[in-house]
Protein backbone atom coordinates (compact mmCIF):
# COMPACT_ATOMS: atom_id res chain seq x y z
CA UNK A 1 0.58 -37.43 23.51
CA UNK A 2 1.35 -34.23 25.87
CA UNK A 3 -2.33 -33.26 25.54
CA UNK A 4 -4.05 -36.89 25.30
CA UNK A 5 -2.47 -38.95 27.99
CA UNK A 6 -2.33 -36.38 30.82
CA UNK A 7 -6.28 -35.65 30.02
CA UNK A 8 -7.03 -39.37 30.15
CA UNK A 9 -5.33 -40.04 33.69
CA UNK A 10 -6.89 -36.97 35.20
CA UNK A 11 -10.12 -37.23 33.46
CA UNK A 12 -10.46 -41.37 35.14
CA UNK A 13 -9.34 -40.28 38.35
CA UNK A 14 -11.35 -37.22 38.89
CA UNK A 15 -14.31 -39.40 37.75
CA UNK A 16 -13.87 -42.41 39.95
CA UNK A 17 -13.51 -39.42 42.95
CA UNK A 18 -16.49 -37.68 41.82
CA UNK A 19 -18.45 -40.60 41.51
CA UNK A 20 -17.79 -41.98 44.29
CA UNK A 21 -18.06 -38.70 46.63
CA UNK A 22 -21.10 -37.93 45.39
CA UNK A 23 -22.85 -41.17 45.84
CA UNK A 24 -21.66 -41.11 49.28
CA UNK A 25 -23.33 -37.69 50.00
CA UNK A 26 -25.93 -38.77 48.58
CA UNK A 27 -26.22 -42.30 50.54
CA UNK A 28 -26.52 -44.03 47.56
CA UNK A 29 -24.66 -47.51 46.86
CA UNK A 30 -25.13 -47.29 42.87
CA UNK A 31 -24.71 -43.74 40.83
CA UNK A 32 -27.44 -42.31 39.31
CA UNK A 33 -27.62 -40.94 35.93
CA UNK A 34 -27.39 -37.42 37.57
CA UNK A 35 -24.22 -38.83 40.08
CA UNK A 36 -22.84 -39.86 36.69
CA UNK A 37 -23.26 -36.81 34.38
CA UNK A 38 -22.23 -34.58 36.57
CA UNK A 39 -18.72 -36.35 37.61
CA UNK A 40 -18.52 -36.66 34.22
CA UNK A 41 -18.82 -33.16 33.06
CA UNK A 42 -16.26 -32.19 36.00
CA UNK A 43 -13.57 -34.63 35.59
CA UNK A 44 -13.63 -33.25 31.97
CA UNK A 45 -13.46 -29.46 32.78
CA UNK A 46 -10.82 -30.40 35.18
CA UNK A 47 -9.05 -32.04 32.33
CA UNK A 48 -9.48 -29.83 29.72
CA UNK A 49 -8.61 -27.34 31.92
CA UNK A 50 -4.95 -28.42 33.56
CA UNK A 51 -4.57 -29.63 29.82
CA UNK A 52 -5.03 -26.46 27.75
CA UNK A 53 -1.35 -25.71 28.12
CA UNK A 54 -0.40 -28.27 25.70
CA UNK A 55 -3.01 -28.00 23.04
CA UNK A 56 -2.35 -24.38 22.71
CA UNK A 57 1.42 -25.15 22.58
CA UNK A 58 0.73 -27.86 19.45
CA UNK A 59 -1.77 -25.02 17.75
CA UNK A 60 1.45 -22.61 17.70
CA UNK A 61 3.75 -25.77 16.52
CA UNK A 62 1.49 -26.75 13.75
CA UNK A 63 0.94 -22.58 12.68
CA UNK A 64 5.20 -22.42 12.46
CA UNK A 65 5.20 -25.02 10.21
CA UNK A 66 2.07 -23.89 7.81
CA UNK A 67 3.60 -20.54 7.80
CA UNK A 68 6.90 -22.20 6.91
CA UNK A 69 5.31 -24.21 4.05
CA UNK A 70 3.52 -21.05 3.02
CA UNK A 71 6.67 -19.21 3.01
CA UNK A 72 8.70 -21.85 1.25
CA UNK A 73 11.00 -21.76 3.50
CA UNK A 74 13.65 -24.54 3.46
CA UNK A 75 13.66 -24.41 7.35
CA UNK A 76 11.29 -26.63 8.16
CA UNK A 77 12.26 -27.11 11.75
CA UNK A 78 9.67 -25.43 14.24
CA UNK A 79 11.21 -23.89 17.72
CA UNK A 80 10.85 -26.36 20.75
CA UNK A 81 7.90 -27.37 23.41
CA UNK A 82 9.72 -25.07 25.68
CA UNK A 83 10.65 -22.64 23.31
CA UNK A 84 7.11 -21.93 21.95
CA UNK A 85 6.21 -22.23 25.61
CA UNK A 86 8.10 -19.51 26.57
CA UNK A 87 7.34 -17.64 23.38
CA UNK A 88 3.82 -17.57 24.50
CA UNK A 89 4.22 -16.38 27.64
CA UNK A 90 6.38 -13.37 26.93
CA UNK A 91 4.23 -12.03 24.44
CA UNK A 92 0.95 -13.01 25.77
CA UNK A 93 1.34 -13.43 29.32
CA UNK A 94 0.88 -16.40 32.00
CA UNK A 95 -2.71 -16.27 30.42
CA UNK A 96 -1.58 -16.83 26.91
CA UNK A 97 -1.89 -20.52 27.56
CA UNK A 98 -5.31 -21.03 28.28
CA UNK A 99 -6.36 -18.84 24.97
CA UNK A 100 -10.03 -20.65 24.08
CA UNK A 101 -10.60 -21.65 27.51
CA UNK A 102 -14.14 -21.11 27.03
CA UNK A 103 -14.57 -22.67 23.34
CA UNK A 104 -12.70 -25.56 24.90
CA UNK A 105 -14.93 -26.13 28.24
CA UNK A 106 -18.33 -25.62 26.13
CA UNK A 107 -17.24 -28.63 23.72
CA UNK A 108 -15.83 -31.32 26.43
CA UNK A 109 -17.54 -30.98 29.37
CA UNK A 110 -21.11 -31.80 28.06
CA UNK A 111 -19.17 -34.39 25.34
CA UNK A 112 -17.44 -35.98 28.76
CA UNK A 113 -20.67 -36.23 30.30
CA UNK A 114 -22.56 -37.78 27.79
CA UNK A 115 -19.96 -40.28 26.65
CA UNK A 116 -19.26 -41.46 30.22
CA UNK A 117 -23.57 -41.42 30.63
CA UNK A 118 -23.38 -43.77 27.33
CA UNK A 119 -20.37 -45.83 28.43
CA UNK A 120 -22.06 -46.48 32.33
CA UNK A 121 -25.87 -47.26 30.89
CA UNK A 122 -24.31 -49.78 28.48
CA UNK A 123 -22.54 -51.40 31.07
CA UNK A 124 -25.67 -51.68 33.42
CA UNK A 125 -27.73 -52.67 30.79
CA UNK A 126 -25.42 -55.62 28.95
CA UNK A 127 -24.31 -56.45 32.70
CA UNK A 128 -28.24 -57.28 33.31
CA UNK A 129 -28.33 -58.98 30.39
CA UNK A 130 -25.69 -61.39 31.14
CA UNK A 131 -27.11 -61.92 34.30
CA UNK A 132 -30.58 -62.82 33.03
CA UNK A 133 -29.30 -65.61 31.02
């Protein structure tokens, strides 16, 4: 939910001001497919990006408690948000929380931009064909 929600608010509203700055450079009333893509593929980076925190933070949380299973440890309580947070940081540096930065930008941006591509050319096209009946 730390990871998820955040990337959905900033990944719609980075869209919607993509979208709509472009087409207004542009001079064009209705995005096109390139408008589209693009602001797609941004708003996700953006995401992704600002996001990263969090899913490296749940990758260190869900190692603790592998290793703990492994181990057979009967603590199976795994250090805090904060805690493994801070962990991070100390040993790793400011930098530590954007580890697979690049994996991470290579997968969503061009996923972002062709589901939001799929999502927009469905709408045009069932929209037309509601208004044709």
């Amino acid at each position: 939910i730390l990871r998820d929600v955040p990337f959905s608010a900033l990944y719609w509203y980075n869209y919607e001001y993509f979208k709509m700055s472009l087409c207004k450079k542009s001079s064009s009333h209705e995005p096109t497919f390139l408008i589209i893509f693009s602001s797609g593929a941004a708003a996700g980076s953006i995401a992704a990006t600002l996001t990263l925190p969090f899913d490296v933070i749940k990758t260190h949380r869900q190692t603790e408690l592998w290793e703990l299973d492994i181990i057979h440890s009967p603590q199976k309580k795994t250090r805090s948000i904060w805690e493994v947070m801070k962990r991070i940081v100390i040993e790793n540096g400011f930098t530590g929380l954007f580890t697979g930065i690049i994996p991470r930008l290579s997968k969503i941006a061009p996923a972002c931009a062709i589901m939001i591509s799929t999502y927009e050319y469905g709408k045009t096209f069932f929209r037309r064909l509601n208004k044709d009946k």
